[in-house]
Protein backbone atom coordinates (compact mmCIF):
# COMPACT_ATOMS: atom_id res chain seq x y z
CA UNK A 1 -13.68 -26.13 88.36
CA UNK A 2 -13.14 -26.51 84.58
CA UNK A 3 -12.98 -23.60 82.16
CA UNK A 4 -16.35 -24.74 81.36
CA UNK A 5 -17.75 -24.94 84.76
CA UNK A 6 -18.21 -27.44 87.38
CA UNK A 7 -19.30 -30.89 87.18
CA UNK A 8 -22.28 -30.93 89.16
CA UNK A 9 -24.63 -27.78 90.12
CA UNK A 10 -26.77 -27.81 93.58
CA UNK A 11 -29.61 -25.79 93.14
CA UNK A 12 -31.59 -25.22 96.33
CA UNK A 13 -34.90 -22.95 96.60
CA UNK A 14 -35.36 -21.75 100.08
CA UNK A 15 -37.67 -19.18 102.21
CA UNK A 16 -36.80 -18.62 105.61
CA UNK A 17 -33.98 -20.48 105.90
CA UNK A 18 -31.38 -18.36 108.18
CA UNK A 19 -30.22 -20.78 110.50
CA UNK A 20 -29.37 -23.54 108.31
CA UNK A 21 -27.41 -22.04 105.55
CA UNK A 22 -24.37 -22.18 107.10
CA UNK A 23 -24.80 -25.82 108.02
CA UNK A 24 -26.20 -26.41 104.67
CA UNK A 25 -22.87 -25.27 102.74
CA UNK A 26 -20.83 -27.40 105.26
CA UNK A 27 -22.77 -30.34 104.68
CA UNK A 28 -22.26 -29.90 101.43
CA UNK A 29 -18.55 -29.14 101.01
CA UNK A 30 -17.93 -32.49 103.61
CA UNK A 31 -20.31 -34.67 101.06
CA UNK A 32 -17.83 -33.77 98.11
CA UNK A 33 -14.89 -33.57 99.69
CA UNK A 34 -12.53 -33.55 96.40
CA UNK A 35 -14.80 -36.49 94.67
CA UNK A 36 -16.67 -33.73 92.20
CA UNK A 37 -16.32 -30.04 91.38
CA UNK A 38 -19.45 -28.52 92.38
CA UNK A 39 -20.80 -25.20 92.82
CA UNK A 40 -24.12 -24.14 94.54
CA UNK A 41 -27.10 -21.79 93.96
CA UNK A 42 -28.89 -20.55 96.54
CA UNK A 43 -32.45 -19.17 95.41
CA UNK A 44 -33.85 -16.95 98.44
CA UNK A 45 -37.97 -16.97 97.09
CA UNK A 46 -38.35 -13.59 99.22
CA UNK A 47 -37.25 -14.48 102.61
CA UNK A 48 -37.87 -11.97 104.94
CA UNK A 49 -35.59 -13.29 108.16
CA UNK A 50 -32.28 -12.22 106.88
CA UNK A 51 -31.55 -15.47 104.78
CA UNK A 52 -30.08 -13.07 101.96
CA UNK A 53 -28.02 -11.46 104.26
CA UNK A 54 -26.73 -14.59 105.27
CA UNK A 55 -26.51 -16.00 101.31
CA UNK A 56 -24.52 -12.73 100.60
CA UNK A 57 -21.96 -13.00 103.40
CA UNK A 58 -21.29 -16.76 102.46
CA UNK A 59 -20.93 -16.03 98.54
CA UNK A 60 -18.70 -13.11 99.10
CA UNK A 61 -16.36 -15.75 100.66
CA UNK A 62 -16.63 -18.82 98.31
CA UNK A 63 -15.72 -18.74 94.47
CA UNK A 64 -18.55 -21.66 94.11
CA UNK A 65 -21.26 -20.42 96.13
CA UNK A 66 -23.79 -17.73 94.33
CA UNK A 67 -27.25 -16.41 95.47
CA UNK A 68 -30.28 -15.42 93.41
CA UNK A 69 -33.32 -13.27 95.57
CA UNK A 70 -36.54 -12.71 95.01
CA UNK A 71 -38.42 -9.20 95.35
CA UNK A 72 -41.41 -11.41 96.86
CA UNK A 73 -42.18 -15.07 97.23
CA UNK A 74 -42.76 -16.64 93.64
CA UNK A 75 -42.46 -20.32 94.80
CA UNK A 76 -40.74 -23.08 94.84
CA UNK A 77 -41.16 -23.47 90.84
CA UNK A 78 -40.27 -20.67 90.11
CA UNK A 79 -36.63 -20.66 92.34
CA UNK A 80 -35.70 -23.77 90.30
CA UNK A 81 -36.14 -22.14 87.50
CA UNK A 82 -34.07 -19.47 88.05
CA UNK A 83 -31.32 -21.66 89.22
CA UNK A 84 -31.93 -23.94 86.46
CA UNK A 85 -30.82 -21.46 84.06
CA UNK A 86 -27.64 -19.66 85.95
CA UNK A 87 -26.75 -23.79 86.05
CA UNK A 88 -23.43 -24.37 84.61
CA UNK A 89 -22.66 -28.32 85.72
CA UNK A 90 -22.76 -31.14 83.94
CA UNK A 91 -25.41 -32.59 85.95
CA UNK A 92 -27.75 -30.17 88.20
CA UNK A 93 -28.95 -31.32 91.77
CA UNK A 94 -31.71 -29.95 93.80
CA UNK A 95 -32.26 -30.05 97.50
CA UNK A 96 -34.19 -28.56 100.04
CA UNK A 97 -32.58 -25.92 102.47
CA UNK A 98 -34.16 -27.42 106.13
CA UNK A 99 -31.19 -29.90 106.36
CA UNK A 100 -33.61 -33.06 105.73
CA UNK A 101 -31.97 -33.90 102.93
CA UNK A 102 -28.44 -35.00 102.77
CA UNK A 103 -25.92 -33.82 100.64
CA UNK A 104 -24.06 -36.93 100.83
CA UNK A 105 -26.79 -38.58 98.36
CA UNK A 106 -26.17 -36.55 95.15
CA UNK A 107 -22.43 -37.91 94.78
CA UNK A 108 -24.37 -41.12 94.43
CA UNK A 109 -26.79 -40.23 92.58
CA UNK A 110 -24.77 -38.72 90.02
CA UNK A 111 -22.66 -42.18 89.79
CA UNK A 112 -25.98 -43.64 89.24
CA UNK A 113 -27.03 -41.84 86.31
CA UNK A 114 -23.04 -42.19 84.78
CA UNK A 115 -23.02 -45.99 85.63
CA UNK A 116 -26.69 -47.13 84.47
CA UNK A 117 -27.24 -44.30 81.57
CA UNK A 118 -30.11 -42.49 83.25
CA UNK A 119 -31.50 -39.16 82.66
CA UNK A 120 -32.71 -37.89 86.06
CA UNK A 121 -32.38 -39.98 89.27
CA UNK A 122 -35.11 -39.03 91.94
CA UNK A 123 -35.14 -39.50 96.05
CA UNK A 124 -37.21 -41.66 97.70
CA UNK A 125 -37.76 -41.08 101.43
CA UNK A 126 -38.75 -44.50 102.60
CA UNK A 127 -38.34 -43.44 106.23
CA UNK A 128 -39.43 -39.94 106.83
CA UNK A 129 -39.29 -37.95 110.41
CA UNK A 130 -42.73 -35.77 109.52
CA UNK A 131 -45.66 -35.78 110.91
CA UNK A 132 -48.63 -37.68 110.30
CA UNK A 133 -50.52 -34.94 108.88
CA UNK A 134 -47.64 -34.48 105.77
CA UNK A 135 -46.84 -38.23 105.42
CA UNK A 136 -50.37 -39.64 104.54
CA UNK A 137 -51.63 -36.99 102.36
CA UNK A 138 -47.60 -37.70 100.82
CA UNK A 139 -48.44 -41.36 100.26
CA UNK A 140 -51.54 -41.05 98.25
CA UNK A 141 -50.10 -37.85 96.09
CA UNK A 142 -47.80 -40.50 95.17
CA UNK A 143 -50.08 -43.07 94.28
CA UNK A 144 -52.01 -40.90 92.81
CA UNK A 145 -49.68 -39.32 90.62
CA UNK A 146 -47.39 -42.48 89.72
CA UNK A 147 -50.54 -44.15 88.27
CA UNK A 148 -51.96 -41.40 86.14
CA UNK A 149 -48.61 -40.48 84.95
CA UNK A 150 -47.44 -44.04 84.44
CA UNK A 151 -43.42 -43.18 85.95
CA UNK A 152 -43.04 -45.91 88.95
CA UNK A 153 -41.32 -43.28 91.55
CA UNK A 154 -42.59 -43.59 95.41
CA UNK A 155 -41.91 -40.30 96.13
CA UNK A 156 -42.37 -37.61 93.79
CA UNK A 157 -42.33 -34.69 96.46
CA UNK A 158 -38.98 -35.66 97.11
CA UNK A 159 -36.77 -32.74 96.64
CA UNK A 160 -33.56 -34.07 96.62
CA UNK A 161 -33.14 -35.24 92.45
CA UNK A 162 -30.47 -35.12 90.12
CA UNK A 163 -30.51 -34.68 86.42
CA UNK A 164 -28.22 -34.75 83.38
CA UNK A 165 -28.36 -30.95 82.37
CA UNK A 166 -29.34 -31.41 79.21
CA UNK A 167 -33.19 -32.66 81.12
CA UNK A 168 -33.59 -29.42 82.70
CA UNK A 169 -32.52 -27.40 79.38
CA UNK A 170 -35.89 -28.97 78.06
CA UNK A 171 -38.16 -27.86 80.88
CA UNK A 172 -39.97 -25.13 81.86
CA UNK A 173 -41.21 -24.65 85.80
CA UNK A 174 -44.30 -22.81 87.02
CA UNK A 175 -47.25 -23.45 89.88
CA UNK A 176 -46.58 -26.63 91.16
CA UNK A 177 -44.93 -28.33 89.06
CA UNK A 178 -41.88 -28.74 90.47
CA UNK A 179 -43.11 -31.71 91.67
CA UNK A 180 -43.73 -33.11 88.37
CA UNK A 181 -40.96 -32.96 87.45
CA UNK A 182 -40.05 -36.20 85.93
CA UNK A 183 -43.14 -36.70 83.95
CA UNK A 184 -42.20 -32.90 82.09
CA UNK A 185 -38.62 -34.92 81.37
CA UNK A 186 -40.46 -38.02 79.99
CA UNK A 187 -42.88 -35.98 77.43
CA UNK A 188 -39.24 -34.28 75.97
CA UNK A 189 -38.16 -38.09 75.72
CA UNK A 190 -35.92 -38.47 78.99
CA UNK A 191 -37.63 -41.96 79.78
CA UNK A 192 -34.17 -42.88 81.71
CA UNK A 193 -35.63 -42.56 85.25
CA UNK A 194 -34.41 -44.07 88.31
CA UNK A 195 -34.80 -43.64 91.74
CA UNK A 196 -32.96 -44.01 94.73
CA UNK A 197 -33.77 -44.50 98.51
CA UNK A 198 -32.08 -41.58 100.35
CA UNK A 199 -31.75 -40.77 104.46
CA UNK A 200 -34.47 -37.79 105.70
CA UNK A 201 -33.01 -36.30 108.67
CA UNK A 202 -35.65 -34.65 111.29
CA UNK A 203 -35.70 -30.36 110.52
CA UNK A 204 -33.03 -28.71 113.06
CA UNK A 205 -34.31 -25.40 112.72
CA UNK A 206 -37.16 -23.31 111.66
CA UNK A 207 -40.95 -24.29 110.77
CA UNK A 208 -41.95 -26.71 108.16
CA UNK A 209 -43.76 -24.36 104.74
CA UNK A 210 -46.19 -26.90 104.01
CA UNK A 211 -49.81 -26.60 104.08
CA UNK A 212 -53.06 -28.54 102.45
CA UNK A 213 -52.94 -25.49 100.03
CA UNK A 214 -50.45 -27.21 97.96
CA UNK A 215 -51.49 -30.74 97.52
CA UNK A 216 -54.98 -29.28 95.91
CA UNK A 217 -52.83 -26.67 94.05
CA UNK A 218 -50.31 -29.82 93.10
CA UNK A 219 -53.42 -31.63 91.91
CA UNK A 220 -54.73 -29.09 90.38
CA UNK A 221 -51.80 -28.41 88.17
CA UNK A 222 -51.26 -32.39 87.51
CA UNK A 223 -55.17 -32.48 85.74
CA UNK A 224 -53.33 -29.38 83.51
CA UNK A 225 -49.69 -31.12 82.77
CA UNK A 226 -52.00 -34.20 81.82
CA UNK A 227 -54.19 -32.47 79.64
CA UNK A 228 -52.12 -30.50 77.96
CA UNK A 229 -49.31 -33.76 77.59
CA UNK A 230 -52.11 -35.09 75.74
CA UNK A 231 -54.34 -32.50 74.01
CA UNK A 232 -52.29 -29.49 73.50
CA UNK A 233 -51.00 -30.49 69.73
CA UNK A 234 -54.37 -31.58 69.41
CA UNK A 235 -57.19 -30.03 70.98
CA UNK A 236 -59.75 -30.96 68.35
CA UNK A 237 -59.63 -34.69 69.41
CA UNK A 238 -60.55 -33.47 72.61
CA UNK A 239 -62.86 -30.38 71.79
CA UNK A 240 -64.27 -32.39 69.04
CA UNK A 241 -65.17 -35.62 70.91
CA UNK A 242 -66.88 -33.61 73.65
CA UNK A 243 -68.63 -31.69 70.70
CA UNK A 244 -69.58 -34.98 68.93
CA UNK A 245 -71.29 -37.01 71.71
CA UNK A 246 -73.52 -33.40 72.53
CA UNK A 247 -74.57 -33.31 68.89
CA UNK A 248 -75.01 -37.32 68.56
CA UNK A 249 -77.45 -36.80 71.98
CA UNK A 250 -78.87 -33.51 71.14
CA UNK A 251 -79.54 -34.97 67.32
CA UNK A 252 -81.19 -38.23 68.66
CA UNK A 253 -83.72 -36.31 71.32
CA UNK A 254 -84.65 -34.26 68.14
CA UNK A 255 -85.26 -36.41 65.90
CA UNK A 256 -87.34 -38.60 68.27
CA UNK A 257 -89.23 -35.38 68.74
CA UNK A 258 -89.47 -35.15 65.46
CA UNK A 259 -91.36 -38.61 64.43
CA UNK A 260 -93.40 -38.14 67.68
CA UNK A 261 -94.92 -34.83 65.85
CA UNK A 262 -95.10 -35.66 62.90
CA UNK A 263 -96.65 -39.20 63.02
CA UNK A 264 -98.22 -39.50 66.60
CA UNK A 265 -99.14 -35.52 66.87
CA UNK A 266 -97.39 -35.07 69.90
CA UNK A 267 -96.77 -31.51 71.15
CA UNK A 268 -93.60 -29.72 71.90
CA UNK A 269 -94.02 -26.75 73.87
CA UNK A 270 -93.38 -27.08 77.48
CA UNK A 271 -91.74 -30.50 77.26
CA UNK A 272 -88.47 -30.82 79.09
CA UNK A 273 -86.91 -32.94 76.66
CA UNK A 274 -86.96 -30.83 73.86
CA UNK A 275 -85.37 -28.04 75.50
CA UNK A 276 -82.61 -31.02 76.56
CA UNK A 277 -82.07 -31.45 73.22
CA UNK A 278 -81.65 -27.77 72.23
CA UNK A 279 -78.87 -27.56 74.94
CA UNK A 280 -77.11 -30.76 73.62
CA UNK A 281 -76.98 -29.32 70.10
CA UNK A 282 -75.74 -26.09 71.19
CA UNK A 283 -73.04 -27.26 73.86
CA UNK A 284 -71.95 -29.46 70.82
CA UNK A 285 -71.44 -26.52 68.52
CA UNK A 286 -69.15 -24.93 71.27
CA UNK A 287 -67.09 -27.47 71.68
CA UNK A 288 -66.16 -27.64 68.14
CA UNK A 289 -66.03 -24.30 68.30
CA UNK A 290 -63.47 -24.69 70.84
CA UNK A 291 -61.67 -27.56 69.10
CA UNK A 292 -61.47 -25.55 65.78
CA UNK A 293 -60.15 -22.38 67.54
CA UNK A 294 -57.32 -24.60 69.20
CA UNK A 295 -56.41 -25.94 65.66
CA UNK A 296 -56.26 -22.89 64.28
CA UNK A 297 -54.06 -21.10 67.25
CA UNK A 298 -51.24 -24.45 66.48
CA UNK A 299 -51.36 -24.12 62.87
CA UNK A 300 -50.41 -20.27 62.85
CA UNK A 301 -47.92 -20.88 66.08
CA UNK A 302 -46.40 -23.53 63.92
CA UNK A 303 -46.30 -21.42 60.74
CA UNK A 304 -44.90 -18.45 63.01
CA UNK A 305 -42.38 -20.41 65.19
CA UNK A 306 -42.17 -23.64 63.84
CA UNK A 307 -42.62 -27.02 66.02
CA UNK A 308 -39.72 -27.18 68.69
CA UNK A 309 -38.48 -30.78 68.41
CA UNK A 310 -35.51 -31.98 71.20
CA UNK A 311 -33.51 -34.05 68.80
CA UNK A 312 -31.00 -36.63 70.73
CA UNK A 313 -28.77 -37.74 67.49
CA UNK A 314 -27.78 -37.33 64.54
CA UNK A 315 -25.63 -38.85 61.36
CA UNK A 316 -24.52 -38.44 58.42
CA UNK A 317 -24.19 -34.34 57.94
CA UNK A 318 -21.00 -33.10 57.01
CA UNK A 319 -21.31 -30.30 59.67
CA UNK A 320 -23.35 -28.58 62.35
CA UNK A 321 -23.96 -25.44 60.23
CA UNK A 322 -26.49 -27.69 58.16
CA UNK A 323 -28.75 -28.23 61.08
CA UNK A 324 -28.77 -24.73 62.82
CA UNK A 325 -30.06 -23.02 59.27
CA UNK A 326 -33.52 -25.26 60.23
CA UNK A 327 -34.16 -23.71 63.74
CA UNK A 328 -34.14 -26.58 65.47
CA UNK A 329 -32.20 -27.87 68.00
CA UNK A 330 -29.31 -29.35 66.44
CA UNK A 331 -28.78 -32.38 69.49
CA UNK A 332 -25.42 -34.00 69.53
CA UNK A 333 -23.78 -34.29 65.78
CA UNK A 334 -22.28 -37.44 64.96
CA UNK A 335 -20.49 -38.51 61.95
């Protein structure tokens, strides 16, 4: 350990996890072994087989191992989180807690990111010891996900990652979206992503936690990330395009109407399509409704809190002082 912490923080979320703790920490210690200071936070997400217990009596004994525990079972978000911010290393791993991932990756992964300049480097587990029914509806998350996303990475739901710290400083977990990970990093600008194929050992102990539930809850929170990645700064372009097309269709059926009464004598009452083209004009007023409500809700956040920008450099200012009077994060100051 330095005076300003360790080089690399393991942050592993687990629920359940009794037997393997112990293992776990050994594993880990034997995967160092003097190559990296390191410490490791354990997040228990409400456990309710005596893994705190077990956390507690292997912190109280190690200087680098702490434990964080949850009143109830928040998630697996929400545990990185929370270890995110008690993270102190240089570069911050994450893991899973069933002993299918091994510890002996993140050395290597961390010389990956120093040697090629990366900002996160992400597991891939090319041969996996799951079953069936968690492999295949794996494979097409990933597909899925890599091509709306546009970040190349074969496995996304691997847990085993490792990140410069500065990635996870910029981030901010909740739902799902721990598996999303990456694409968060690349809409703060950490476009630096690798990946690496890692070795999946078959679980030792316990049950596996995963259930359908969560790939419709992961895909329901990737249409979210997406839409908010692009609309959130500007809703109206959304809102409003929406809102257009409704008035453009609902305008057109009217004024077809229109001529038709006015030059043919046609009747209006009881036909379909002009109450089709009452619905289009209204549906297009909410939507810029909508749009206009979003644009006002940014302006006054902006006005209020200003825009949060992650800056990466700077030159040219005689010291840091000059930056941190704008409220923005001042980034690394060179001269």
């Amino acid at each position: 350990m330095t005076e300003s912490g360790p080089e690399v923080s393991i942050v592993v979320p687990l629920y359940n996890e009794v037997e393997s703790l112990s293992v776990l920490v050994q594993r880990i210690d034997e995967a160092f072994d003097g190559k990296r200071t390191y410490e490791v936070i354990l997040v228990d997400d409400g456990s309710n087989d005596g893994s705190w217990e077990k956390i507690v009596s292997i912190s109280s004994s190690r200087k680098n191992v702490f434990g964080i525990r949850f009143r109830r079972n928040y998630g697996k978000s929400a545990a990185l989180q929370q270890g995110f911010r008690r993270a102190r290393g240089a570069y911050v791993a994450t893991m899973d807690a069933d002993l299918q991932d091994d510890p002996k990756e993140i050395p290597q992964m961390v010389q990956q990111i120093e040697d090629k300049g990366l900002d996160l480097v992400s597991g891939w587990k090319k041969e996996r010891y799951d079953p069936i029914s968690k492999t295949i509806p794996s494979r097409f998350f990933n597909c899925v996900t890599s091509l709306t996303t546009g970040i190349k990475l074969n496995d996304f739901n691997c847990g085993l990652k490792t990140y410069k710290k500065e990635v996870i400083e910029h981030i901010t977990l909740y739902g799902e979206l721990h598996r999303y990970i990456p694409y968060l990093a690349k809409q703060q600008g950490f476009n630096k992503i690798g990946e690496k194929i890692v070795q999946h050992h078959p679980r030792e102990f316990g049950v596996s936690k995963f259930g359908l539930s969560r790939f419709i809850k992961g895909f329901l929170d990737l249409v979210t990330l997406l839409f908010l990645g692009h609309y959130m700064k500007r809703p109206m372009h959304f809102f409003g395009g929406i809102g257009t097309l409704f008035l453009l269709i609902g305008g057109g059926i009217t004024l077809y109407l229109t001529v038709m009464r006015l030059f043919f004598e046609v009747y209006l009452s009881g036909r379909p399509l002009f109450l089709f083209g009452i619905l289009f004009l209204l549906l297009g007023v909410q939507f810029f409704s909508i749009g206009f409500l979003g644009e006002i809700f940014n302006q006054s956040r902006a006005e209020k809190e200003g825009d949060p920008v992650n800056i990466s450099e700077l030159a040219g200012f005689d010291t840091p002082a000059r930056l941190s009077e704008s409220g923005v994060d001042q980034g690394d100051v060179v001269k």
